[in-house]
C-alpha atoms as a PDB file:
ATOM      1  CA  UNK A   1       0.000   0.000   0.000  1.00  0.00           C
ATOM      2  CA  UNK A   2       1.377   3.304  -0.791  1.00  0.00           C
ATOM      3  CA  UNK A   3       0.708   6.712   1.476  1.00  0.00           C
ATOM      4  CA  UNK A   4       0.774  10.259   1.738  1.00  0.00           C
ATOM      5  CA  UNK A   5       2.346  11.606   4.802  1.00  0.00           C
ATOM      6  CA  UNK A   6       2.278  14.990   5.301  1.00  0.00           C
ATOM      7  CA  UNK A   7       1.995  17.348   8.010  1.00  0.00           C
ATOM      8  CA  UNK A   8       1.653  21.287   9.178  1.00  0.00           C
ATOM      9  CA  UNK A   9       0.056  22.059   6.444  1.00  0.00           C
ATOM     10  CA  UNK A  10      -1.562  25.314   8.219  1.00  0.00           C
ATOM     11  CA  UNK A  11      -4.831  25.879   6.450  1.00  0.00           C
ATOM     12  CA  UNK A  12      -2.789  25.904   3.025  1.00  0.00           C
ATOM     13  CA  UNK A  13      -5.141  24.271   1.224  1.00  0.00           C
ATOM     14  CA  UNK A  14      -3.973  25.039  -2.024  1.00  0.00           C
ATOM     15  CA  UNK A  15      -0.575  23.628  -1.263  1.00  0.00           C
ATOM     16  CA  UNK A  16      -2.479  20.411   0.990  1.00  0.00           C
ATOM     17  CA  UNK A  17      -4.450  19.294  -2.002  1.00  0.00           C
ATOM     18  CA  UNK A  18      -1.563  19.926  -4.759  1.00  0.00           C
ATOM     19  CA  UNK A  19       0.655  17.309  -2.139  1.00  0.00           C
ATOM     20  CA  UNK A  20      -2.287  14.813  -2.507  1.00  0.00           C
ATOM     21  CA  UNK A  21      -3.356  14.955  -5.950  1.00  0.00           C
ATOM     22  CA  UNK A  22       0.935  14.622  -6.536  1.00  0.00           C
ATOM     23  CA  UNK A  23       0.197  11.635  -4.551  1.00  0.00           C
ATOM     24  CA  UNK A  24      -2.484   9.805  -5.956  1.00  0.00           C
ATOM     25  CA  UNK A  25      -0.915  10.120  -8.984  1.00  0.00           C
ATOM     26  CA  UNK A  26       1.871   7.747  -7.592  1.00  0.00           C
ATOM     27  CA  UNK A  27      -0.491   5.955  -6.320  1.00  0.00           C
ATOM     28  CA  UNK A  28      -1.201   6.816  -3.040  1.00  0.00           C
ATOM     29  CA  UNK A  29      -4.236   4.704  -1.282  1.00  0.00           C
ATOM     30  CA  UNK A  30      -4.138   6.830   2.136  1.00  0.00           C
ATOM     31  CA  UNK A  31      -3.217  10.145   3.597  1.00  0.00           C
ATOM     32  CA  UNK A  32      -1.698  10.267   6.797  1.00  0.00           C
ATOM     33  CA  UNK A  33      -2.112  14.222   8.256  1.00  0.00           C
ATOM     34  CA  UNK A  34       0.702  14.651  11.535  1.00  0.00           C
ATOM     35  CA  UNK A  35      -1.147  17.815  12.734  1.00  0.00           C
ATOM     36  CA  UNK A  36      -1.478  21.185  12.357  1.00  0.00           C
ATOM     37  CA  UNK A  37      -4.688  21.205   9.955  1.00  0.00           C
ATOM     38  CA  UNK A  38      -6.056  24.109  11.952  1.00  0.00           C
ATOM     39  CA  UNK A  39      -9.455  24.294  10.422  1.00  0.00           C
ATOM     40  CA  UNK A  40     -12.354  21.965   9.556  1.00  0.00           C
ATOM     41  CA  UNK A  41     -12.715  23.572   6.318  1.00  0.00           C
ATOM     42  CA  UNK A  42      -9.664  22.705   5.494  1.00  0.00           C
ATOM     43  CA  UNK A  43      -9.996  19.511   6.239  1.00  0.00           C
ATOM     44  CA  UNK A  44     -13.178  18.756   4.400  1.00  0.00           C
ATOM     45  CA  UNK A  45     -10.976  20.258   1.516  1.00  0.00           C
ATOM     46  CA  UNK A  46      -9.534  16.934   1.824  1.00  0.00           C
ATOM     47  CA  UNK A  47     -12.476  14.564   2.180  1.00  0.00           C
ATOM     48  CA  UNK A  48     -13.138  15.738  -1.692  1.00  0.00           C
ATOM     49  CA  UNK A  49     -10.166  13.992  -2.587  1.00  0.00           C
ATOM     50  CA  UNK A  50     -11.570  10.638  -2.085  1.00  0.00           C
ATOM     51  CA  UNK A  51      -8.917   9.070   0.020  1.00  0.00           C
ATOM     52  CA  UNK A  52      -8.810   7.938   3.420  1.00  0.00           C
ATOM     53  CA  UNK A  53      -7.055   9.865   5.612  1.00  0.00           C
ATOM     54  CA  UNK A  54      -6.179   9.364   9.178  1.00  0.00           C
ATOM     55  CA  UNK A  55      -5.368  12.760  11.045  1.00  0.00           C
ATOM     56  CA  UNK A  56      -4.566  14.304  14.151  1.00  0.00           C
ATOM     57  CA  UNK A  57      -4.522  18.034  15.678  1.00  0.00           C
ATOM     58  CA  UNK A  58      -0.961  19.084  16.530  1.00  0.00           C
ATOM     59  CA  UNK A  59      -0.210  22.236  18.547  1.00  0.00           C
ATOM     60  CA  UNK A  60      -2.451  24.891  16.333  1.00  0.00           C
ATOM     61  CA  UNK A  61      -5.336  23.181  17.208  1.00  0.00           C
ATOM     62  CA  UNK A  62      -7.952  25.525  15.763  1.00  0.00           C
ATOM     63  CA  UNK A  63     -11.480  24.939  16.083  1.00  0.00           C
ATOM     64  CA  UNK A  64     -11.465  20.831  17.639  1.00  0.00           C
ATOM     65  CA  UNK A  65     -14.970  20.409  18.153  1.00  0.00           C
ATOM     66  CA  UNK A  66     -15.622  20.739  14.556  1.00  0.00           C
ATOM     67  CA  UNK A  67     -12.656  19.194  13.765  1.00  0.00           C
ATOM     68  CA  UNK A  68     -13.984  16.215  15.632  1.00  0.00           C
ATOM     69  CA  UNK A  69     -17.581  16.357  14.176  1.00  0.00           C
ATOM     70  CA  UNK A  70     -16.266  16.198  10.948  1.00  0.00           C
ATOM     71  CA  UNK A  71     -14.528  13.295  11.442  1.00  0.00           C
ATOM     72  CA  UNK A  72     -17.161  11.306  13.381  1.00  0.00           C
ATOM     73  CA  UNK A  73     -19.995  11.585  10.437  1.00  0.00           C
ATOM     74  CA  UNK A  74     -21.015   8.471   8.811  1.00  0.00           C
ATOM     75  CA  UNK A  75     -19.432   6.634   5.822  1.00  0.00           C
ATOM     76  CA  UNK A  76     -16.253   9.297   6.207  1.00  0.00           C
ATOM     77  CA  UNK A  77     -13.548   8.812   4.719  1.00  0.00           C
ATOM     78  CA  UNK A  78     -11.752  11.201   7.349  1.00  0.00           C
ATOM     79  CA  UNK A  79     -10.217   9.028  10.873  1.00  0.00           C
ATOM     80  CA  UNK A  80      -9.644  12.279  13.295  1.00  0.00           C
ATOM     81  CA  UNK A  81      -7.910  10.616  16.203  1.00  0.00           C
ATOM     82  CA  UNK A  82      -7.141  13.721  18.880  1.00  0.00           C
ATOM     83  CA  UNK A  83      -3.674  14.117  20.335  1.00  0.00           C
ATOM     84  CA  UNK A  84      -2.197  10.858  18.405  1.00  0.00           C
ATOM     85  CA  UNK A  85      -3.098   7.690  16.736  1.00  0.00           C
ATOM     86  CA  UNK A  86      -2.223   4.140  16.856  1.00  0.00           C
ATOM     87  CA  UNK A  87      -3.287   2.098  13.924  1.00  0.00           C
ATOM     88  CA  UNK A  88      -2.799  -0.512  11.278  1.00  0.00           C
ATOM     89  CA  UNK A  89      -2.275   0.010   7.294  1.00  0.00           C
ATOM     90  CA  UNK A  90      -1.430  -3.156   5.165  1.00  0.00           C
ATOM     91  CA  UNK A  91       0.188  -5.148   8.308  1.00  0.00           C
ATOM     92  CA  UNK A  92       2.040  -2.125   9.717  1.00  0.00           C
ATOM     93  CA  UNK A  93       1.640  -1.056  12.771  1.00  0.00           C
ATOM     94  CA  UNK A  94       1.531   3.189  12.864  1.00  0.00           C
ATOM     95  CA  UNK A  95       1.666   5.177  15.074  1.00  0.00           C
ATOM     96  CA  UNK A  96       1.393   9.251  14.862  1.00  0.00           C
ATOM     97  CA  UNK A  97       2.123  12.075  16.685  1.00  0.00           C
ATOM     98  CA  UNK A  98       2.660  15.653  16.144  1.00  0.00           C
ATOM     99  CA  UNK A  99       5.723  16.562  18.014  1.00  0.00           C
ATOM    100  CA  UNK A 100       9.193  14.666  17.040  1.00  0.00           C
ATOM    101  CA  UNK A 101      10.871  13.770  21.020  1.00  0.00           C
ATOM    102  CA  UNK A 102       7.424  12.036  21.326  1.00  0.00           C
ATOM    103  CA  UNK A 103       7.590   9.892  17.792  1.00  0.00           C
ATOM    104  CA  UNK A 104      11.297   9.095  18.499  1.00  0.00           C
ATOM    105  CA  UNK A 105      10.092   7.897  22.543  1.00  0.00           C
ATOM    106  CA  UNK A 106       7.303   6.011  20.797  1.00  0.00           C
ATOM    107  CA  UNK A 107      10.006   4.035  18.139  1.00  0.00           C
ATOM    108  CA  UNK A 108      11.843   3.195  20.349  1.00  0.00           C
ATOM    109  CA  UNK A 109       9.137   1.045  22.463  1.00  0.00           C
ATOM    110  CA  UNK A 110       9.024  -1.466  19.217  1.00  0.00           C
ATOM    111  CA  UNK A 111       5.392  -1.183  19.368  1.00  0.00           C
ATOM    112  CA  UNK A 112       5.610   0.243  15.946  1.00  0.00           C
ATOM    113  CA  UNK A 113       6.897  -0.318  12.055  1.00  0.00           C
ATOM    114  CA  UNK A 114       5.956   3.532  11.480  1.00  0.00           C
ATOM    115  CA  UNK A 115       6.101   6.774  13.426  1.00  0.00           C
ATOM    116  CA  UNK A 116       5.097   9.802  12.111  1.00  0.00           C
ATOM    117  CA  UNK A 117       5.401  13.458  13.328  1.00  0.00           C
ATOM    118  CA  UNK A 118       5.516  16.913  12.618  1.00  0.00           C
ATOM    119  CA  UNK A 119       5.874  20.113  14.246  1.00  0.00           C
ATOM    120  CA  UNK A 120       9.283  21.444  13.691  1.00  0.00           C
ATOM    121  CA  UNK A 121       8.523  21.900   9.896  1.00  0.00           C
ATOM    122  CA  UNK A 122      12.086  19.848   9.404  1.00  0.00           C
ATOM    123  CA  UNK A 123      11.797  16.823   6.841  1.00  0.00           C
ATOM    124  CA  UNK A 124      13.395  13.730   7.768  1.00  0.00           C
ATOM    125  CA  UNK A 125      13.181   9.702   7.290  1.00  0.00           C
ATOM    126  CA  UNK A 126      15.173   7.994  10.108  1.00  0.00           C
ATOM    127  CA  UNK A 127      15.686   4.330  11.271  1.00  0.00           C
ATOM    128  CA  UNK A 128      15.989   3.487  15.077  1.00  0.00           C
ATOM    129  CA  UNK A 129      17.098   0.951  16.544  1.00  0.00           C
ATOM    130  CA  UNK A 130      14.192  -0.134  19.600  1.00  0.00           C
ATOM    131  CA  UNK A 131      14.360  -2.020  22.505  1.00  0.00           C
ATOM    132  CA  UNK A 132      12.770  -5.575  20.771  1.00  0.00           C
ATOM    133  CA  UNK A 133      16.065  -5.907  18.656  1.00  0.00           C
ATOM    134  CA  UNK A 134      14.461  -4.640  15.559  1.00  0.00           C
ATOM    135  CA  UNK A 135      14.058  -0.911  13.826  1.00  0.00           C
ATOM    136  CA  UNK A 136      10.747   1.319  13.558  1.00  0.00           C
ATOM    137  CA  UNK A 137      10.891   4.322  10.941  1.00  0.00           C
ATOM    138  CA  UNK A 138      10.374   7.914  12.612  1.00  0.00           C
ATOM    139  CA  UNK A 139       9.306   9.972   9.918  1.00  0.00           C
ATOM    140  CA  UNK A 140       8.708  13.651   9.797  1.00  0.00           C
ATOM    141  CA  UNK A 141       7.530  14.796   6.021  1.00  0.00           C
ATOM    142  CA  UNK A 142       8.258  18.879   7.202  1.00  0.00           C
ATOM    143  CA  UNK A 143       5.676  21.544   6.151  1.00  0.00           C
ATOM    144  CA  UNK A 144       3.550  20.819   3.093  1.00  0.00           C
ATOM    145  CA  UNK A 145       2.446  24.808   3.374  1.00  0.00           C
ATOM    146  CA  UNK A 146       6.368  25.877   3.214  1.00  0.00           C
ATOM    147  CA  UNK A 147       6.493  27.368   6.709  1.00  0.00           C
ATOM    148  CA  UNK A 148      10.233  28.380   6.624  1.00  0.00           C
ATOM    149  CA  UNK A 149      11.558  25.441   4.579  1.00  0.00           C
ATOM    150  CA  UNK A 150      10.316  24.055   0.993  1.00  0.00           C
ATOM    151  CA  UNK A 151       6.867  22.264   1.145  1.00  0.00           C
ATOM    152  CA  UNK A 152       7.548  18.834   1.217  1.00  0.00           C
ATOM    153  CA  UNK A 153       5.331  15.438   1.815  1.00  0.00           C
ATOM    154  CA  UNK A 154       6.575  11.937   1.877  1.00  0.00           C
ATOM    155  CA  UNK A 155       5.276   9.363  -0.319  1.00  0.00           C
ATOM    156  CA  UNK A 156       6.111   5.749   1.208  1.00  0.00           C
ATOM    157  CA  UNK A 157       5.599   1.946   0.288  1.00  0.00           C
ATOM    158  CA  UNK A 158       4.252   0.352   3.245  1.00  0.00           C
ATOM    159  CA  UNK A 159       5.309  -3.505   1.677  1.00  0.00           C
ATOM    160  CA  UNK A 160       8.544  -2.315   0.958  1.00  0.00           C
ATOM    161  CA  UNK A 161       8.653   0.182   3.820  1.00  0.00           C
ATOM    162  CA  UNK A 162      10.544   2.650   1.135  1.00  0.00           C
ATOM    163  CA  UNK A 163      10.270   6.393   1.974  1.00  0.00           C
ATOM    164  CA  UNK A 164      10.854   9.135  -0.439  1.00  0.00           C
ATOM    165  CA  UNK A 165      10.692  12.525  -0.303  1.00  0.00           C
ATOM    166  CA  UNK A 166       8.490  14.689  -2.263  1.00  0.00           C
ATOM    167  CA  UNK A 167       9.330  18.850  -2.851  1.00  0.00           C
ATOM    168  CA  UNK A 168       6.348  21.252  -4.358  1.00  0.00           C
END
């Protein structure tokens, strides 16, 4: 299964849905969002893009109640978590969270294939060693709205666990 991971994306929506239609056309099945959406509009902006996408809130929270509606109606494709999310895509167990010392704490339980973040707006793909003996990916994709860097998403493999990064 291939996904969309992207993050702080700041109520760009221009740049958000530009990221995900890059996406699909690589063949992206899923969209994972590592906070900082901000509003429900926004996020809805999404929904039209007919993917699933599994999202949490970050530290610019916005407006959470509606946040939260929005991603509690029926047959939605939209899975708004809160705080973080722990969940499984094509065998892999994922976890996300918005800030980074919290993803690297959570890879290194071994709990985890995946852990995805956010917040500093700084792309990166690492490997770390955890405490079963094995590795877990931390991935931040940096800011798909450009916040002080290049907008950037990741686009990753899930059966071949390969991560690459994607500039707009």
């Amino acid at each position: 299964m291939k996904i969309c991971i992207l993050s702080d994306s700041h109520d760009n929506a221009p740049l958000l849905i530009a990221a995900i239609e890059d996406a699909k056309k690589l063949g992206a099945e899923a969209i994972l969002h590592c906070g900082d959406i901000v509003a429900p509009s926004t996020l809805a902006k999404v929904q039209d893009q007919n993917l699933p996408i599994h999202a949490i809130h970050g530290n610019n929270t916005g407006d959470l109640y509606n946040l939260s509606r929005l991603g509690n109606k029926s047959n939605n494709l939209i899975k708004y978590y809160g705080q973080d999310a722990a969940f499984t895509l094509a065998k892999r167990r994922i976890f996300i969270v918005h800030y980074p010392h919290y993803a690297k704490a959570m890879a290194v339980t071994g709990n985890y294939d995946l852990v995805c973040c956010g917040h500093n707006h700084i792309i990166s793909i690492d490997t770390i060693k955890n405490i079963k003996g094995k590795t877990t990916i931390v991935c931040n994709p940096g800011t798909v709205a450009g916040i002080g860097a290049t907008p950037t998403y990741v686009f990753a493999d899930l059966e071949t666990m390969h991560f690459e990064r994607k500039d707009l």
